[in-house]
Structures are given as structure tokens and as C-alpha cells.
Protein backbone atom coordinates (compact mmCIF):
# COMPACT_ATOMS: atom_id res chain seq x y z
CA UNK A 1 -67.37 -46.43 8.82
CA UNK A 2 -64.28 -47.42 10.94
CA UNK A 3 -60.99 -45.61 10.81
CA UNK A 4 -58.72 -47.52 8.32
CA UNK A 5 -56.23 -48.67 11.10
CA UNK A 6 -59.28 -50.11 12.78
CA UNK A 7 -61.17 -52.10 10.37
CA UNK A 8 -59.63 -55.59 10.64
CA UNK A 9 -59.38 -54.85 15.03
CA UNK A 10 -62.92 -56.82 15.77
CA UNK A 11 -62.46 -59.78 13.83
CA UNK A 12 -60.48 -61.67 15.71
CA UNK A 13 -63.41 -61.69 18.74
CA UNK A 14 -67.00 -62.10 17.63
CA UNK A 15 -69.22 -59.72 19.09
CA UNK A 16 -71.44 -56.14 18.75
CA UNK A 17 -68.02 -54.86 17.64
CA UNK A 18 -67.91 -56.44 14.95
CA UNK A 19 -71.29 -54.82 13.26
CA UNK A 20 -70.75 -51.24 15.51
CA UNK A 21 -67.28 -49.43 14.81
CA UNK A 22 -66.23 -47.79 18.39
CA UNK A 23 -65.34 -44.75 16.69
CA UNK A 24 -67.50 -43.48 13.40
CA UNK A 25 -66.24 -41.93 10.53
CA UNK A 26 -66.46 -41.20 6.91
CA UNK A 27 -63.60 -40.30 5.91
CA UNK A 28 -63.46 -43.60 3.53
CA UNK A 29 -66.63 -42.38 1.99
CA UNK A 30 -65.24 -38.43 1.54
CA UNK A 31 -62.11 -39.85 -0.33
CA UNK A 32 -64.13 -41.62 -2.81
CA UNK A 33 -66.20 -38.07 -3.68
CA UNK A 34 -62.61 -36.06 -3.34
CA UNK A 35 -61.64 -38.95 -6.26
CA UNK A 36 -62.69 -40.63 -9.61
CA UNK A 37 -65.69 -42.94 -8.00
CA UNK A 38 -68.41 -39.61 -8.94
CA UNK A 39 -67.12 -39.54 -12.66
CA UNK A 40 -67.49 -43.83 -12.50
CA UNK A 41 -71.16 -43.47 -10.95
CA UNK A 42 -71.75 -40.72 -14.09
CA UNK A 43 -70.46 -43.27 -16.38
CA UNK A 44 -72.20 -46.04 -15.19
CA UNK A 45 -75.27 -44.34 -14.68
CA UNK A 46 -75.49 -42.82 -18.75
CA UNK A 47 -74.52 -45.90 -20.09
CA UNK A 48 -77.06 -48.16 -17.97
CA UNK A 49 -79.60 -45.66 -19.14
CA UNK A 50 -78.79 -45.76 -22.27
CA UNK A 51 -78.66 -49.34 -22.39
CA UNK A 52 -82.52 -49.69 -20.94
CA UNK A 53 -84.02 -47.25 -23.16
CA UNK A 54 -82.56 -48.45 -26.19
CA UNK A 55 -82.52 -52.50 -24.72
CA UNK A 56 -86.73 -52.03 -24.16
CA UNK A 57 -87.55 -50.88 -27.65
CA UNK A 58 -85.13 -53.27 -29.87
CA UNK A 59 -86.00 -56.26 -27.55
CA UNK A 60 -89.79 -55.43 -27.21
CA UNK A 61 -90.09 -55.27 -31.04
CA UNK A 62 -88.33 -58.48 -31.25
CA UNK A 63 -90.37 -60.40 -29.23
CA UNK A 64 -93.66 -58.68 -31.09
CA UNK A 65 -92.52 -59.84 -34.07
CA UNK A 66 -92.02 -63.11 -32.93
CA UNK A 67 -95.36 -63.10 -31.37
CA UNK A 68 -97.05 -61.13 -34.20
CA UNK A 69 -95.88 -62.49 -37.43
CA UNK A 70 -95.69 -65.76 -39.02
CA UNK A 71 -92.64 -66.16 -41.37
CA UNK A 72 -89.52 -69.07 -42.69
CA UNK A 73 -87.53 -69.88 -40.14
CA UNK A 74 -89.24 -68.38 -37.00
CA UNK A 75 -88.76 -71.29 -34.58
CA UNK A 76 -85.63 -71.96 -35.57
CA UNK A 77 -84.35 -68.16 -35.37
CA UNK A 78 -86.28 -67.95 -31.76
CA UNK A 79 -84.35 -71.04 -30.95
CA UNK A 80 -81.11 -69.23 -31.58
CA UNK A 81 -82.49 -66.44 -29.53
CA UNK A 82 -82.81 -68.39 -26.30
CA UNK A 83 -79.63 -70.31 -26.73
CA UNK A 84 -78.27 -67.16 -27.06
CA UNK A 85 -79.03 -66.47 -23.41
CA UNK A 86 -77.45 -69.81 -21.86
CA UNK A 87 -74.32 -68.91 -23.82
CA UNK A 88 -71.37 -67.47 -21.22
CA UNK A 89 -70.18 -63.59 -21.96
CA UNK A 90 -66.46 -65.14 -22.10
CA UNK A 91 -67.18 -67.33 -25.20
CA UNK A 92 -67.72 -64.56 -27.17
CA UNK A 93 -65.84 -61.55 -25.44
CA UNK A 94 -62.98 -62.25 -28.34
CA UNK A 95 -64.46 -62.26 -31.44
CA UNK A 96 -66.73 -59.12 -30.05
CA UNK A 97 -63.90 -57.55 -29.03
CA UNK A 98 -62.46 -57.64 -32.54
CA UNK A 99 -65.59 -56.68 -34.10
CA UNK A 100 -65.60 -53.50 -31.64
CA UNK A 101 -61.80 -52.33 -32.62
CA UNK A 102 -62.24 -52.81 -36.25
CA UNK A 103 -65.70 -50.35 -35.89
CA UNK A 104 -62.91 -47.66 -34.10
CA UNK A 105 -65.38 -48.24 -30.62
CA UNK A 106 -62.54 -49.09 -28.05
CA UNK A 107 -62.52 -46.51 -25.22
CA UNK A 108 -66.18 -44.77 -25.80
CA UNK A 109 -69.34 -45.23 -24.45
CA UNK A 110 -70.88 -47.09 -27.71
CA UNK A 111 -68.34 -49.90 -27.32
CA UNK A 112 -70.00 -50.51 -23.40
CA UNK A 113 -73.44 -49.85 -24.57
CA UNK A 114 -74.24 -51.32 -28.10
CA UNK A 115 -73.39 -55.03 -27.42
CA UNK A 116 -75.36 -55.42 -24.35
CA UNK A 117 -78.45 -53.22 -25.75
CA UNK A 118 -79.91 -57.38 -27.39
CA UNK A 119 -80.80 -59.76 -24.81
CA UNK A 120 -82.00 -63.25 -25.22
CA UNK A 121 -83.70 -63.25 -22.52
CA UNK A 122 -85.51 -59.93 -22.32
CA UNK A 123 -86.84 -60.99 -26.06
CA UNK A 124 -87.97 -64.49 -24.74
CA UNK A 125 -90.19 -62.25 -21.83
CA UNK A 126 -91.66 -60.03 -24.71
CA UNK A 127 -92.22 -62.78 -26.75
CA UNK A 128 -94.32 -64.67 -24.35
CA UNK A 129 -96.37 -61.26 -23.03
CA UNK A 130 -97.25 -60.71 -26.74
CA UNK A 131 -97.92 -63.87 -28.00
CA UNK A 132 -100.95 -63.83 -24.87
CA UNK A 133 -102.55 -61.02 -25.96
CA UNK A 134 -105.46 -62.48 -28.57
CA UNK A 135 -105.14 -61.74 -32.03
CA UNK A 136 -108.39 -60.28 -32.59
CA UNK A 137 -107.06 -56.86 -30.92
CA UNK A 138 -104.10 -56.77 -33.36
CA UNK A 139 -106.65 -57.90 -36.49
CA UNK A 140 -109.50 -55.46 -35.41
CA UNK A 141 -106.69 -52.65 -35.37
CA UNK A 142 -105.50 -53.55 -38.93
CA UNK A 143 -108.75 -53.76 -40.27
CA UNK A 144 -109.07 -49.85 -38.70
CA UNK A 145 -106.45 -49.29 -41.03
CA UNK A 146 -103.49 -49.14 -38.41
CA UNK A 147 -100.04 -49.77 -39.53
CA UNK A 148 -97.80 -52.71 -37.41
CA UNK A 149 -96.18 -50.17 -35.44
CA UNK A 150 -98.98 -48.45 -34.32
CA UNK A 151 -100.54 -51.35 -33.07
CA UNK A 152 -97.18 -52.11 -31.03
CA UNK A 153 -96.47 -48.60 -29.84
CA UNK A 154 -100.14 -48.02 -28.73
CA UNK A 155 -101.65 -51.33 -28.45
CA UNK A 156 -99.25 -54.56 -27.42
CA UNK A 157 -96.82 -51.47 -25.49
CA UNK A 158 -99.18 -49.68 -22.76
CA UNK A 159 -100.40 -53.75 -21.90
CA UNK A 160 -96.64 -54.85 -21.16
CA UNK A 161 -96.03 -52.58 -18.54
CA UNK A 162 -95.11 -55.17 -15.87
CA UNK A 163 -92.74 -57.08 -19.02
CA UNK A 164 -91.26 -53.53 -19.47
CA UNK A 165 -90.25 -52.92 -15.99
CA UNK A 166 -89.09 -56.24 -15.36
CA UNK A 167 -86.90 -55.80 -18.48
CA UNK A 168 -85.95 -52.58 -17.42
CA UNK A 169 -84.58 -54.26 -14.50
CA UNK A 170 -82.73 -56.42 -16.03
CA UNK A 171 -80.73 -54.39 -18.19
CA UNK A 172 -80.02 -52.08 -15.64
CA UNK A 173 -78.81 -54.22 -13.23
CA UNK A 174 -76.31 -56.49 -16.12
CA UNK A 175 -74.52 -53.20 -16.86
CA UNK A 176 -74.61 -52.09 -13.50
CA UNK A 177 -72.72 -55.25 -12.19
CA UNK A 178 -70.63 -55.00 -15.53
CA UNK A 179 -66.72 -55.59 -15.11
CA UNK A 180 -65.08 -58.44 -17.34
CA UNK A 181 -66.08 -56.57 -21.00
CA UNK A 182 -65.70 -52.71 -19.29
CA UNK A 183 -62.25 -53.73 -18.41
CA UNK A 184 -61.22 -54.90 -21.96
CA UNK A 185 -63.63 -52.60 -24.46
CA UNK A 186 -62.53 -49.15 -22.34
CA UNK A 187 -60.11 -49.43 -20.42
CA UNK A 188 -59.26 -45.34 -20.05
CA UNK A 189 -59.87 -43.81 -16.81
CA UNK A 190 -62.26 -41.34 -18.59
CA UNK A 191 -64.88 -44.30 -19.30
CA UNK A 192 -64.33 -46.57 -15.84
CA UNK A 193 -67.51 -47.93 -14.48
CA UNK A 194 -68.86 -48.77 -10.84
CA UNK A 195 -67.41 -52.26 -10.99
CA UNK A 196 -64.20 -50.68 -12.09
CA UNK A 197 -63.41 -48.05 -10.10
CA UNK A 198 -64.22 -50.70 -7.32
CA UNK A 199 -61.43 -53.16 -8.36
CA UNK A 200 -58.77 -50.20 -8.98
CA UNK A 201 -58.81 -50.14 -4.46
CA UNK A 202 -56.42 -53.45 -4.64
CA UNK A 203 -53.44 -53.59 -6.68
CA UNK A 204 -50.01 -55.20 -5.38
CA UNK A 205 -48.27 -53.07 -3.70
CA UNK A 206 -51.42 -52.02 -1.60
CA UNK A 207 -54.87 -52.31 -0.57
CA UNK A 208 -57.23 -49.56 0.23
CA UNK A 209 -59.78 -51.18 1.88
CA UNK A 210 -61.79 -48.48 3.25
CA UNK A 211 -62.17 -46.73 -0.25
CA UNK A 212 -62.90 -50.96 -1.28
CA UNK A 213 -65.77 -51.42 1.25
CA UNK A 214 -67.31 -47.87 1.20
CA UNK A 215 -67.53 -48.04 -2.85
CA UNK A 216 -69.04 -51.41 -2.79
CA UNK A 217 -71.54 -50.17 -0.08
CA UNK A 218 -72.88 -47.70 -2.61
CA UNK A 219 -73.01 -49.59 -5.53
CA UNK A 220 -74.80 -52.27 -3.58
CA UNK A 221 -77.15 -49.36 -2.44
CA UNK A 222 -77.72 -48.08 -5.76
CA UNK A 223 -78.04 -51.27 -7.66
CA UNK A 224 -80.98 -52.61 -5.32
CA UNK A 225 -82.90 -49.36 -5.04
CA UNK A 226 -84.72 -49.93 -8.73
CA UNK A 227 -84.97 -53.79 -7.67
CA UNK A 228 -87.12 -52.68 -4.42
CA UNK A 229 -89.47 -50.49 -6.73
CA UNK A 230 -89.82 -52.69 -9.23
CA UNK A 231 -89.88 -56.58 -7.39
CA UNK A 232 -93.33 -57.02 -7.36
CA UNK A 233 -93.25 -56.19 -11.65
CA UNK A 234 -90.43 -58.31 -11.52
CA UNK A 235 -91.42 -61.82 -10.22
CA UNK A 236 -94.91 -61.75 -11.55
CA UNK A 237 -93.31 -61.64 -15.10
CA UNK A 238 -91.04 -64.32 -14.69
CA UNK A 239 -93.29 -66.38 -12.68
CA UNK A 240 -96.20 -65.94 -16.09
CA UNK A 241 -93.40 -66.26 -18.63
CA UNK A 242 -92.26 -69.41 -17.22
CA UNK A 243 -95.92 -70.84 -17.06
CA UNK A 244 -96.56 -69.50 -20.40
């Protein structure tokens, strides 16, 4: 909130001035509206939406299944599952990206949301929510003649509220803080998220560090607003799926 001339002045001496610019203004935060930073919020926004709608209902019936079912090769295909979790992005960010261009994907909003919609980690959470619920309600509502996904849609589903919001969370908050894959899977201006359109303020030649600080201040803002509603959802799952 300092004029740009003035926002390295108070560093060199330690004090209130440091935290309380002599002179307010927003004129960092007026550029970024009069620029691309709405149409990267939009993007980022749809496609992190996208991502936790779709994420909760593939993951969630992955991790009922596991919970749910008995068949060959469960433990070793859940093993897979939560390796798949400790594995870095950058190991696989070629191959994927290959897969992506062959599809025609590059530069559209399925090549940032599909990949990241299965996540190791949200399954393992499902997983262990489901696999606590006793049998008996899922055997009771089969002998009532309910089909599998009846039982998950209005039976294992309404309980996991908590394992929902937590995964929720989760999703939202990897595709909000997305950059590396963004960068190579759609790189046009036209589909440049948060993370993005936050890196495009230093280049070479010059840095715009007010546009830099005043983006990051909103993403940060925006990215810990679901975090705050959802915290208390968010470390009683872990702490239960980690006893579990």
C-alpha cells in the first residue's frame, strides 16, 4: 500500500515504518483490476471448482470401494495408491505432459483440471472414513434391496461430511497454489492462473513489485479464507485418519 518509489525506503531502519507506509495508496492494487489478474482469479477460480467437485466424487468412490469391497489385488492396488502420493509432481510432469498433447488438451481448461481431479491422498482419507463405518449398515441396506451406489450416495456420503470438507480443502488449495504444470500444460494468456499471473510481475528487464506484492496479498487472502471455515473439519480428519 506504499507508492512504488517508496516501498524498499524503510528497510534499511527497522521500525513502525516498516509495517505502516507514511503515505497510503492503492494504486498497485487498481492496476492489477485495470489488467489480466481478474481474468487469472476467473480462471483459477472455475478450474479449482471444477477440480473439487469432480476430485470429491471420483476419490470418495475410490476409497468406498476400497473400504466396501473385497477383490484380487486390493492391497496391492491401495499400495500403489498411497505411493502415489509420496511421488514428486516433477517425476511425472513429462510423460503427463505427452499424454496431454497427444489427447489435443494443451492450452484449455481440461489439460489443468483432469490430471489433478485423482489424489492419493484424498482416496487414502475416504478409505479410512469408510472402512469405520460397520458393515451391518451397508449389509442391512442390501438386504432392503439397495443397489451399491445408493448405499454410497445416501448412506457412507451424508456420514463423511467432515472427510468431504477436508478433501474439499485440499483440492482447492493444490490448484490454487498451482504453478510448475499451469506453466507448461497452458501456457496462453487466455488460461493463466493466480500463481501465474503472479510470476509474469518479474521478468529481466524489470520488476513490478507493487503489482508482485499486491497480487500475492490476494491470493494469500483468498486461498486461506476456505482454510479458516473449514480448519476445525480439517484437522479432526487427519488427526482420525492417521489413528485409524
Amino acid at each position: 500500500m506504499r507508492p512504488q518509489a517508496e516501498i524498499f525506503q524503510p528497510v534499511s531502519e527497522f521500525g513502525w515504518g516498516t509495517f505502516v507506509p507514511s503515505r497510503f495508496t492503492l494504486d498497485s492494487y487498481r492496476a492489477l483490476w485495470n489488467g489480466d489478474f481478474p481474468l487469472a482469479l476467473r480462471n483459477s477460480a472455475f478450474v479449482a471448482a471444477m477440480t473439487v467437485i469432480c476430485g470429491v466424487i471420483v476419490n470418495a468412490l475410490a476409497g468406498f470401494a476400497f473400504a466396501a469391497f473385497d477383490f484380487r489385488g486390493k492391497n496391492l492396488l491401495f499400495l500403489l495408491v498411497v505411493v502415489s502420493f509420496m511421488m514428486p509432481f516433477e517425476a511425472i510432469v513429462l510423460p503427463l505432459y505427452v499424454m496431454i498433447q497427444s489427447f489435443g488438451w494443451t492450452n484449455s481448461y481440461k489439460a489443468l483440471i483432469i490430471p489433478e481431479i485423482a489424489n492419493g491422498m484424498v482416496i487414502f482419507l475416504f478409505r479410512q472414513f469408510f472402512a469405520s463405518i460397520p458393515r451391518d449398515f451397508y449389509e442391512a441396506a442390501r438386504v432392503d434391496g439397495a443397489s451399491w451406489l445408493y448405499i454410497f450416495f445416501r448412506i457412507a456420503m451424508p456420514l463423511s461430511w467432515p472427510t468431504i470438507a477436508t478433501s474439499s480443502l485440499m483440492l482447492f488449495l493444490t490448484q490454487w497454489d498451482s504453478f510448475f504444470w499451469p506453466v507448461v500444460a497452458a501456457s496462453s494468456s487466455d488460461y493463466a492462473v493466480v500463481q501465474v499471473a503472479i510470476a509474469r510481475n518479474i521478468n529481466f528487464e524489470q520488476n513490478d513489485w507493487g503489482s508482485l506484492f499486491a497480487s500475492t496479498n490476494l491470493a494469500i487472502l483468498i486461498g486461506t479464507i476456505p482454510f479458516l471455515l473449514v480448519q476445525r473439519f480439517y484437522v479432526r480428519t487427519l488427526v482420525s485418519g492417521g489413528i485409524k
